[in-house]
C-alpha atoms as a PDB file:
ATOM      1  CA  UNK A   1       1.090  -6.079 -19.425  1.00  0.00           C
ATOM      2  CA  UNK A   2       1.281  -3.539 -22.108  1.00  0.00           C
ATOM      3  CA  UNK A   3       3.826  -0.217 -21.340  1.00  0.00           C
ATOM      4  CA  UNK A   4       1.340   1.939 -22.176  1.00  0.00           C
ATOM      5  CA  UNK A   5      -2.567  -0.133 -20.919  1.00  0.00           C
ATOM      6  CA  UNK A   6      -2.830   3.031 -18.265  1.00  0.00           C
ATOM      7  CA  UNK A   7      -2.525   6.126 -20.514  1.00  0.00           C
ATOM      8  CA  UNK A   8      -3.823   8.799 -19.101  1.00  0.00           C
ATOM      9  CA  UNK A   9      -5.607   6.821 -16.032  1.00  0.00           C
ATOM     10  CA  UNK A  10      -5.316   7.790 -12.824  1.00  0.00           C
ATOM     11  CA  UNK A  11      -3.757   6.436  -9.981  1.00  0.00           C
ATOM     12  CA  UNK A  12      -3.603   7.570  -6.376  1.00  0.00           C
ATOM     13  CA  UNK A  13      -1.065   6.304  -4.012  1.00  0.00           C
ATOM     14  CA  UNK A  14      -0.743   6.747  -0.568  1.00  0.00           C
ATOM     15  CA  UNK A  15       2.609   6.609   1.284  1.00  0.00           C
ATOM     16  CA  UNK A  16       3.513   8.254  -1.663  1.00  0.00           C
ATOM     17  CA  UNK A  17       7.050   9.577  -0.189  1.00  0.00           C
ATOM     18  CA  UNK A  18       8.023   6.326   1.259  1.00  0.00           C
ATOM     19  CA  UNK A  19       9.797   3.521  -0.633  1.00  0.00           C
ATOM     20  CA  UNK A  20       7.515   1.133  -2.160  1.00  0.00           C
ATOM     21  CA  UNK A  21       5.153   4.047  -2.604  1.00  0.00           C
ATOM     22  CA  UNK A  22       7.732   5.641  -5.036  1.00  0.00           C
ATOM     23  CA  UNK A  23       8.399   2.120  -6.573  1.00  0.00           C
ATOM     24  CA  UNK A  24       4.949   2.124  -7.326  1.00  0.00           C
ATOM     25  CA  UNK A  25       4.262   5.347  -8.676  1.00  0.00           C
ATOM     26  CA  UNK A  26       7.168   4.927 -10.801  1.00  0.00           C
ATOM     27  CA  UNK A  27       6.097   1.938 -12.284  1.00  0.00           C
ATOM     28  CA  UNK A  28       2.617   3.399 -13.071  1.00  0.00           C
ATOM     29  CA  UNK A  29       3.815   6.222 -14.757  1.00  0.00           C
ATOM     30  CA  UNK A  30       6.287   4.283 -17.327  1.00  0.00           C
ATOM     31  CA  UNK A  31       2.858   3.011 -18.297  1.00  0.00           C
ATOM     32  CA  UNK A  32       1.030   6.182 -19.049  1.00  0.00           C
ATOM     33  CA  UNK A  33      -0.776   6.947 -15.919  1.00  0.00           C
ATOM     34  CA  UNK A  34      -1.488   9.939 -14.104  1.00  0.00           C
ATOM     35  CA  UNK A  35      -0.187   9.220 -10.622  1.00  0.00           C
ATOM     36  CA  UNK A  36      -1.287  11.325  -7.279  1.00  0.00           C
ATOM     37  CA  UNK A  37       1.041  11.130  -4.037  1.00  0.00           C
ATOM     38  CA  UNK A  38      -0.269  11.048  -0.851  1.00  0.00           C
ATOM     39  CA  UNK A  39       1.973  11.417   2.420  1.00  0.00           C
ATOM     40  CA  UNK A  40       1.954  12.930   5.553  1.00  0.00           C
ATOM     41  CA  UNK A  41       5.607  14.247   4.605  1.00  0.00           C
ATOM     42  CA  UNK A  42       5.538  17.468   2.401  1.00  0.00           C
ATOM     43  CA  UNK A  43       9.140  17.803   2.069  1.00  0.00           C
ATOM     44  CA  UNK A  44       9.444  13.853   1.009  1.00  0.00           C
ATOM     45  CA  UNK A  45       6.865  13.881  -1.068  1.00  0.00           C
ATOM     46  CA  UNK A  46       7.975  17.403  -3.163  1.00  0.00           C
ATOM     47  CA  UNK A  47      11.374  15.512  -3.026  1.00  0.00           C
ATOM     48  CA  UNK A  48       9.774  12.451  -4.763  1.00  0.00           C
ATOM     49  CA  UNK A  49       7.850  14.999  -7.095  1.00  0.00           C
ATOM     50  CA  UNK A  50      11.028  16.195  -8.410  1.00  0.00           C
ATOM     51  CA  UNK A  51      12.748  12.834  -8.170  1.00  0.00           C
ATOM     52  CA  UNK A  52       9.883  10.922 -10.586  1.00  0.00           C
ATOM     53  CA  UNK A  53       9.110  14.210 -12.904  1.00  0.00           C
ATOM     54  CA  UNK A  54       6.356  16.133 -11.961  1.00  0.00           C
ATOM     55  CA  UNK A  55       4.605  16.380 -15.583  1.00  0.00           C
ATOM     56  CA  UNK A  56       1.856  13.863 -14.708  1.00  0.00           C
ATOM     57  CA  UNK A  57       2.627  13.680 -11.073  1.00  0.00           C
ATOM     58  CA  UNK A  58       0.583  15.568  -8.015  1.00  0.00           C
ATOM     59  CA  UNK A  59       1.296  15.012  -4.458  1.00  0.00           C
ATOM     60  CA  UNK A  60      -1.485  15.828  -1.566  1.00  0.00           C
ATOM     61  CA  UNK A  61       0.112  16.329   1.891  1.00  0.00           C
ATOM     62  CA  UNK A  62      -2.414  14.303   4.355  1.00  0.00           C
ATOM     63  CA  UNK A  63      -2.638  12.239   7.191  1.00  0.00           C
ATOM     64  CA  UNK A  64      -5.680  10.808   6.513  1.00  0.00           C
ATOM     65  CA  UNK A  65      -6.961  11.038   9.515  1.00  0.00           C
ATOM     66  CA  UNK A  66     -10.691  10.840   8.908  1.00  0.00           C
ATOM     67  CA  UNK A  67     -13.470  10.224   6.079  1.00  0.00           C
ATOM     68  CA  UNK A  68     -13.458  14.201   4.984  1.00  0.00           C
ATOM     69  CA  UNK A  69      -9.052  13.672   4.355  1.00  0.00           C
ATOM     70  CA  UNK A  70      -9.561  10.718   2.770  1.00  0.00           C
ATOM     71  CA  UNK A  71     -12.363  12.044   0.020  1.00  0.00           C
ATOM     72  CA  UNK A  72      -9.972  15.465  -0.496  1.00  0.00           C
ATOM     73  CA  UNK A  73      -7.283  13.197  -0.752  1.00  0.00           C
ATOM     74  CA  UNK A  74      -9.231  11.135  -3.594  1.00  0.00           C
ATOM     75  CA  UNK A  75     -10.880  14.862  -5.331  1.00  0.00           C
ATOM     76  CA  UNK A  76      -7.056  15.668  -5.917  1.00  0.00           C
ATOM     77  CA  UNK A  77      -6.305  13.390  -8.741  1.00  0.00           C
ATOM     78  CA  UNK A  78      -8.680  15.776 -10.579  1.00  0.00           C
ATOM     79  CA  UNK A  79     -10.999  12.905 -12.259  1.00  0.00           C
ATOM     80  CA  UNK A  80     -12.127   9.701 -12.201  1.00  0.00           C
ATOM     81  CA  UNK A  81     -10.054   6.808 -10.132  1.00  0.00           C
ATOM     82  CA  UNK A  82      -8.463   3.678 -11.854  1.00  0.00           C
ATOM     83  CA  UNK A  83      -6.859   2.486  -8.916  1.00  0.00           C
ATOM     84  CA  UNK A  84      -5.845   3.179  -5.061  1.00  0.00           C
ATOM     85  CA  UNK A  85      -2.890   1.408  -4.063  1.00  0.00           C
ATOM     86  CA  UNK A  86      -2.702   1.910  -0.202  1.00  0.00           C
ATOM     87  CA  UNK A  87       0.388   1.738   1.113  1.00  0.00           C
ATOM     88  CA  UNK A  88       0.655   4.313   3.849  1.00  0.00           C
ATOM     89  CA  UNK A  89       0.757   3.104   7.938  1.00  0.00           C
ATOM     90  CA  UNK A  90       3.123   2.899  10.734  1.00  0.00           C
ATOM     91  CA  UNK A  91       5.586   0.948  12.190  1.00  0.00           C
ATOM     92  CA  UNK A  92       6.194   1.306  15.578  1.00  0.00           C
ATOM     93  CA  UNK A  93       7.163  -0.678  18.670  1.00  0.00           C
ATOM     94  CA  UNK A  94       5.151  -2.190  20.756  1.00  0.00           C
ATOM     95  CA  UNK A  95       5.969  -2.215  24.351  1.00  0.00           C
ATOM     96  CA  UNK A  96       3.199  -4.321  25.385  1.00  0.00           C
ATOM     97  CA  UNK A  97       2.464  -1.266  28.199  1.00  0.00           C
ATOM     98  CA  UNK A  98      -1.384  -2.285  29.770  1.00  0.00           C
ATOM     99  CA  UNK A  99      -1.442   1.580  31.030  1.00  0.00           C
ATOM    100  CA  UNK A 100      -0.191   2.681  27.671  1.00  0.00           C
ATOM    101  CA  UNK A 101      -2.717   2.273  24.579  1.00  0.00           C
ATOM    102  CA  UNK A 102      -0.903   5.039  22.574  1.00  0.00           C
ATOM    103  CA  UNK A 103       0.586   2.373  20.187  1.00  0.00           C
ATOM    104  CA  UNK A 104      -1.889  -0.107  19.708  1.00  0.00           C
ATOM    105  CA  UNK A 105      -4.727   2.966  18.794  1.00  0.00           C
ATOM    106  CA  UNK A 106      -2.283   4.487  16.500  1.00  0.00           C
ATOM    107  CA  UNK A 107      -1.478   1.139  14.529  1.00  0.00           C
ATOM    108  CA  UNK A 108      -5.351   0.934  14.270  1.00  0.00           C
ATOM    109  CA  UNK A 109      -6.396   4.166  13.104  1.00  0.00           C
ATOM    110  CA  UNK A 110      -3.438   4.271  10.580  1.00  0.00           C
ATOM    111  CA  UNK A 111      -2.856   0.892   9.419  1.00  0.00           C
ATOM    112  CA  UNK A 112      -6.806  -0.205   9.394  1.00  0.00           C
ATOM    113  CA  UNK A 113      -9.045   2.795   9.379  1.00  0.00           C
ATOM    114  CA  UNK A 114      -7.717   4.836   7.034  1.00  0.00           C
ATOM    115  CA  UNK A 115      -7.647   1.739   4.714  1.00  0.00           C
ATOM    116  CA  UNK A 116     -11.666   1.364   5.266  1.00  0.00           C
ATOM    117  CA  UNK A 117     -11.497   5.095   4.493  1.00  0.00           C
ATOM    118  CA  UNK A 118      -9.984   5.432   1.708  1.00  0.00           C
ATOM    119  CA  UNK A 119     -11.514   2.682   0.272  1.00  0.00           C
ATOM    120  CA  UNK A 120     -14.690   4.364   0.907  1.00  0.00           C
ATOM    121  CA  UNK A 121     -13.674   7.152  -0.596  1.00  0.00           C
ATOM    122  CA  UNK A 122     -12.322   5.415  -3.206  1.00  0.00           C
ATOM    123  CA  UNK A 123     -15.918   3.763  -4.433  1.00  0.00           C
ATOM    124  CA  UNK A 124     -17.326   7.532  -4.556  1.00  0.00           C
ATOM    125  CA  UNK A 125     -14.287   8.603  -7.227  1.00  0.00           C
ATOM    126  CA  UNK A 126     -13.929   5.839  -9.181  1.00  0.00           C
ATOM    127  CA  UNK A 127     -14.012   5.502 -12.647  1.00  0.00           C
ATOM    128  CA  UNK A 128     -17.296   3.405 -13.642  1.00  0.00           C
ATOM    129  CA  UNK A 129     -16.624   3.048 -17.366  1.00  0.00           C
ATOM    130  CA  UNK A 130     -14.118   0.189 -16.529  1.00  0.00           C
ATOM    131  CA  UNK A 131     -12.919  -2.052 -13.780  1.00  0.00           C
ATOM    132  CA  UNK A 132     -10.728  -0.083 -11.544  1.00  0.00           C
ATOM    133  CA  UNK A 133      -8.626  -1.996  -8.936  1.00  0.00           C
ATOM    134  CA  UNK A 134      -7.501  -1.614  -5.047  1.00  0.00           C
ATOM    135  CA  UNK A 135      -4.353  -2.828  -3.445  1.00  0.00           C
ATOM    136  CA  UNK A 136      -4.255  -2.364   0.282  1.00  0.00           C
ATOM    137  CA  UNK A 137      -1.278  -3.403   2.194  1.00  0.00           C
ATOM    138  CA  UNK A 138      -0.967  -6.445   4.418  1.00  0.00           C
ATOM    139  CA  UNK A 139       1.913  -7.648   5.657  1.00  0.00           C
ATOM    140  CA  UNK A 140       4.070 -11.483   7.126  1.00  0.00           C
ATOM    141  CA  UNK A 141       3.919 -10.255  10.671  1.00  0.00           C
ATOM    142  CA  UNK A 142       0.120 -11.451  10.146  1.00  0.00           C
ATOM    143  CA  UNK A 143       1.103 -14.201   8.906  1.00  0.00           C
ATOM    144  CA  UNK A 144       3.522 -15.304  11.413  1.00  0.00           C
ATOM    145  CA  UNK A 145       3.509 -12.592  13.622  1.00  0.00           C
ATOM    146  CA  UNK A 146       6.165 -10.487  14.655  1.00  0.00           C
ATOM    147  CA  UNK A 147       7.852  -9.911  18.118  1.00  0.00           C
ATOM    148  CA  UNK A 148       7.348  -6.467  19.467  1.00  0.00           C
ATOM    149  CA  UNK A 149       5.036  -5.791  17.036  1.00  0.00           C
ATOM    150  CA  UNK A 150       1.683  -7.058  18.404  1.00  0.00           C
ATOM    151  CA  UNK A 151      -0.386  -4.095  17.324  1.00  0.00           C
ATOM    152  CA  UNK A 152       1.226  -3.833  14.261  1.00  0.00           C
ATOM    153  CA  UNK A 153       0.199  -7.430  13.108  1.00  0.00           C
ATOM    154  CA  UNK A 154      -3.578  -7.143  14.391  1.00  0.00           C
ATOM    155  CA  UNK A 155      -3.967  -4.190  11.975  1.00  0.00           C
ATOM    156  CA  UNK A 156      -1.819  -5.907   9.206  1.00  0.00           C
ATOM    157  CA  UNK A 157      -4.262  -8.745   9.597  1.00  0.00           C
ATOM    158  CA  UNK A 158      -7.679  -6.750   9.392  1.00  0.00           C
ATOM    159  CA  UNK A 159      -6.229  -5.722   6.279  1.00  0.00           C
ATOM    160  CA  UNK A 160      -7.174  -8.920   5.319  1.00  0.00           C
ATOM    161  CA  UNK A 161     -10.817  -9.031   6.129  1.00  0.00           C
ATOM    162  CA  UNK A 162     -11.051  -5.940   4.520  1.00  0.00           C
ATOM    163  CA  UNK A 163     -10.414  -7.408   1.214  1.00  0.00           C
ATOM    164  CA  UNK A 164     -12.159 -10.311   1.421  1.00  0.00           C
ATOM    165  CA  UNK A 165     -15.043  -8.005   2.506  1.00  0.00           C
ATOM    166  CA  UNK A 166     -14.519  -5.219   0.143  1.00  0.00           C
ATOM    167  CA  UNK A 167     -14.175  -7.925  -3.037  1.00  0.00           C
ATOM    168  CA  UNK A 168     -17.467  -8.553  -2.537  1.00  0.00           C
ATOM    169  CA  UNK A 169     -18.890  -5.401  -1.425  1.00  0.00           C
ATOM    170  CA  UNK A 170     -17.008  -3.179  -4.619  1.00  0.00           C
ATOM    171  CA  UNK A 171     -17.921  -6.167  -7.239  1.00  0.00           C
ATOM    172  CA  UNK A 172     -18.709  -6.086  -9.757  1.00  0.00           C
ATOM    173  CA  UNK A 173     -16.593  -3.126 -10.940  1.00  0.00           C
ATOM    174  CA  UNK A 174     -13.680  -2.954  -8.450  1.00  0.00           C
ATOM    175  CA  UNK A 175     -11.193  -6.066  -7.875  1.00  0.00           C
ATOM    176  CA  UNK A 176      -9.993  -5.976  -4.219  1.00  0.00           C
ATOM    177  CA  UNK A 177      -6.930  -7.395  -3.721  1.00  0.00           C
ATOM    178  CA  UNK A 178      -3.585  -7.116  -0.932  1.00  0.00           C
ATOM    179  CA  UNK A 179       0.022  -7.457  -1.035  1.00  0.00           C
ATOM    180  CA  UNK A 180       1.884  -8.512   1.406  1.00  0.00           C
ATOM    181  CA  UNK A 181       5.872  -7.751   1.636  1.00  0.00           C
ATOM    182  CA  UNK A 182       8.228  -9.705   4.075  1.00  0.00           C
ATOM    183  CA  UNK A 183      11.269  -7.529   4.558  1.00  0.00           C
ATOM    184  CA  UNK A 184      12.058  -5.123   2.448  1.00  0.00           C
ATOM    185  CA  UNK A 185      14.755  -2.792   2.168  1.00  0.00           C
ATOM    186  CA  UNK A 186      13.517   0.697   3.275  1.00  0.00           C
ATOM    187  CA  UNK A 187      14.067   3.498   5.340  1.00  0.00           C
ATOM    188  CA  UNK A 188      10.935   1.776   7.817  1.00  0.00           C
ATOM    189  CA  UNK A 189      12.809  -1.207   8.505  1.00  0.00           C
ATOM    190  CA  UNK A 190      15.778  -0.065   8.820  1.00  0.00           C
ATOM    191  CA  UNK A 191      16.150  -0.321  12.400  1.00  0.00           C
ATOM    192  CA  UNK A 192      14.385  -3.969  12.289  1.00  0.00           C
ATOM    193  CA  UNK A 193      17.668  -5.179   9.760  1.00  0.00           C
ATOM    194  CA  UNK A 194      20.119  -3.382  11.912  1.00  0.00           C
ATOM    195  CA  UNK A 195      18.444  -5.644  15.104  1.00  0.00           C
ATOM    196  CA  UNK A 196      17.805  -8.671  13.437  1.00  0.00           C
ATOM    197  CA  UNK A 197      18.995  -8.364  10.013  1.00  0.00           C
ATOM    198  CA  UNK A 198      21.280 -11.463   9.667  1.00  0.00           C
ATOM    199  CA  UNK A 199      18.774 -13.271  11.299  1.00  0.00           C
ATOM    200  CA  UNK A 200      15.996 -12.589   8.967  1.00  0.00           C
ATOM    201  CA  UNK A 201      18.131 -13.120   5.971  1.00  0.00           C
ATOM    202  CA  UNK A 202      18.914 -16.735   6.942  1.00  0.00           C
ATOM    203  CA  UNK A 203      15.408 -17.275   6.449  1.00  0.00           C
ATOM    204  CA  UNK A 204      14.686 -16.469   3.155  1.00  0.00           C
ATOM    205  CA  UNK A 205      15.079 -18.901   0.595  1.00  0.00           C
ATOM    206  CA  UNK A 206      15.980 -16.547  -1.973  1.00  0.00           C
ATOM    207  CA  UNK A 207      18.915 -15.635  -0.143  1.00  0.00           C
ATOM    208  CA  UNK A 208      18.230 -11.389  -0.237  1.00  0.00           C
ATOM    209  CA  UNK A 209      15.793  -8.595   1.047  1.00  0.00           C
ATOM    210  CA  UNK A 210      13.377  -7.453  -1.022  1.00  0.00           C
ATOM    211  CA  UNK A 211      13.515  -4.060  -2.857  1.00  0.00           C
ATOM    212  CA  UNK A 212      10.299  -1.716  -3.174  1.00  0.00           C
ATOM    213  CA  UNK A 213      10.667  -2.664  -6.766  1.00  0.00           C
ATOM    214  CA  UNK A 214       9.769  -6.346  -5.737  1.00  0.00           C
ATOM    215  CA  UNK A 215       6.564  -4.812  -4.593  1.00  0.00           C
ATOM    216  CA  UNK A 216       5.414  -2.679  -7.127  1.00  0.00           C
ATOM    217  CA  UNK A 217       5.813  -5.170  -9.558  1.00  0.00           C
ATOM    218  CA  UNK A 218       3.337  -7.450  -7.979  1.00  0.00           C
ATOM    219  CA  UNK A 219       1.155  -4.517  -7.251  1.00  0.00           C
ATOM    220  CA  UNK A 220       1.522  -3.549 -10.998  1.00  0.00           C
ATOM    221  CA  UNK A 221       0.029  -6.875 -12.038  1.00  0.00           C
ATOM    222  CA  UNK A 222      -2.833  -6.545  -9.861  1.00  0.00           C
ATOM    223  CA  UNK A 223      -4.390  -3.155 -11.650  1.00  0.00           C
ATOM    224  CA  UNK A 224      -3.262  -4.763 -15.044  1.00  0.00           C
ATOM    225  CA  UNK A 225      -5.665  -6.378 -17.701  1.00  0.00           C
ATOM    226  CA  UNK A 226      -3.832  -9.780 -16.782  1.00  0.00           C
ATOM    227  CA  UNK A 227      -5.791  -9.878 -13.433  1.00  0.00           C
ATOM    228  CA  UNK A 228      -9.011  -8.752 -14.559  1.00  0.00           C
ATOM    229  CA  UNK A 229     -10.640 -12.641 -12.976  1.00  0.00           C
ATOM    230  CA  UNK A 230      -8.468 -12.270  -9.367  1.00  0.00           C
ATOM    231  CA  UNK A 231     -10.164 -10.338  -6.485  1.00  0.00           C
ATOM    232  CA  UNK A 232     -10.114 -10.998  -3.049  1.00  0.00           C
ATOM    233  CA  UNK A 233      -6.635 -12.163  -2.821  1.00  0.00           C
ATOM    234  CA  UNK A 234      -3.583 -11.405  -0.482  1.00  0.00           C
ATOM    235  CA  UNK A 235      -0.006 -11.972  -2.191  1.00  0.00           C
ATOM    236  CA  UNK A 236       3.005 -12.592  -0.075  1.00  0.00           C
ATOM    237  CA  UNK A 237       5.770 -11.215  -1.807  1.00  0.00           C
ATOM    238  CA  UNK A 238       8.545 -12.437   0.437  1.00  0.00           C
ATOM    239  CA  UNK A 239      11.682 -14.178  -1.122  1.00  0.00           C
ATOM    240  CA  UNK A 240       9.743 -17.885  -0.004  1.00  0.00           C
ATOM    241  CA  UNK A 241       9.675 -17.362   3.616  1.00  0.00           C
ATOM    242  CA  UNK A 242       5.911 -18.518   4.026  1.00  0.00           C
ATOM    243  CA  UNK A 243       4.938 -20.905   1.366  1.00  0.00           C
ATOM    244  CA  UNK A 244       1.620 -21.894   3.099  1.00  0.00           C
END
């Protein structure tokens, strides 16, 4: 990847404020791209404003809570897409409560919905004079599914069909592709390592947690030049812990 292949190309992040949003943004910008923040969090995302240098950095306070949100939220980057890089959702707990659907619709609406939003609204602003990319977030509790988390994992796993849908529906100018992060070391899971941290960390091969940083470098490759032939593809970025 060259430093500089995203000079002055835009980028528009979502979950801006949280950790691997940040990682990602920051990694963007050391290579010349004009990176938008989107969060539901106005003081966390002026905070991470300030933190990464605003000069080529603008931050939309949404919840993208519907197709109108999601298109404002894409009209704020001021020109012509490169890439989305989805990251924003919840994590909540799932009490498994049949008189109590309060969880399960709000993993769906902001873990799947607004992902077929913004992607949506992504199509209408991006740039057609060269492939632009989109990285939507998966995550292992699809994969192997995590306790207490049911509704969290159902979403996490129409992630997937969305970009094995969307890779064909955005080709041939858009490569569609997911990541998706075991545990990693943010302010999200910081509850889940202070239940079952020593737990989890016996299980990785790689013997740590992953950092945002882990992330955003894998999401970095995916809206570089060096990926240009891979669409449709979900990444585990995990320290090993599914290899299948």
């Amino acid at each position: 990847m060259n430093d500089k292949d995203l000079q002055d190309r835009r980028v528009l992040v979502t979950g801006g404020a949280g950790g691997i949003g940040q990682a990602c943004a920051r990694h963007f910008l050391g290579r010349g791209a004009q990176v938008t923040l989107v969060d539901i969090d106005g003081e966390r995302l002026d905070a991470a404003r300030e933190r990464l240098g605003g000069e080529r950095v603008t931050v939309v306070r949404s919840a993208l809570g519907d197709a109108r949100a999601c298109a404002q939220a894409a009209a704020a980057a001021g020109g012509p897409l490169h890439a989305l890089v989805h990251m924003a959702g919840v994590f909540e707990h799932d009490p498994l409560d049949p008189e109590d659907r309060s969880v399960w619709d709000r993993a769906i609406a902001s873990n799947l919905s607004n992902a077929y939003e913004m992607v949506l609204a992504f199509r209408a602003a991006r740039d057609e004079r060269s492939l632009s990319r989109v990285v939507l977030c998966s995550s292992r509790a699809f994969q192997r599914g995590t306790p207490n988390r049911a509704a969290y994992a159902a979403a996490k796993g129409g992630i997937v069909g969305l970009v094995r849908a969307f890779s064909r529906d955005l080709a041939p100018r858009t490569c569609v592709n997911a990541v998706s992060p075991g545990l990693i070391r943010t302010p999200m899971t910081d509850d889940l390592v202070a239940a079952m941290g020593a737990q989890r960390l016996a299980e990785i091969p790689l013997g740590r947690y992953g950092e945002p940083e882990d992330v955003a470098g894998v999401v970095g490759f995916l809206c570089s030049d060096a990926a240009n032939y891979v669409t449709g593809q979900v990444i585990t970025v995990d320290g090993g812990v599914i290899n299948g």
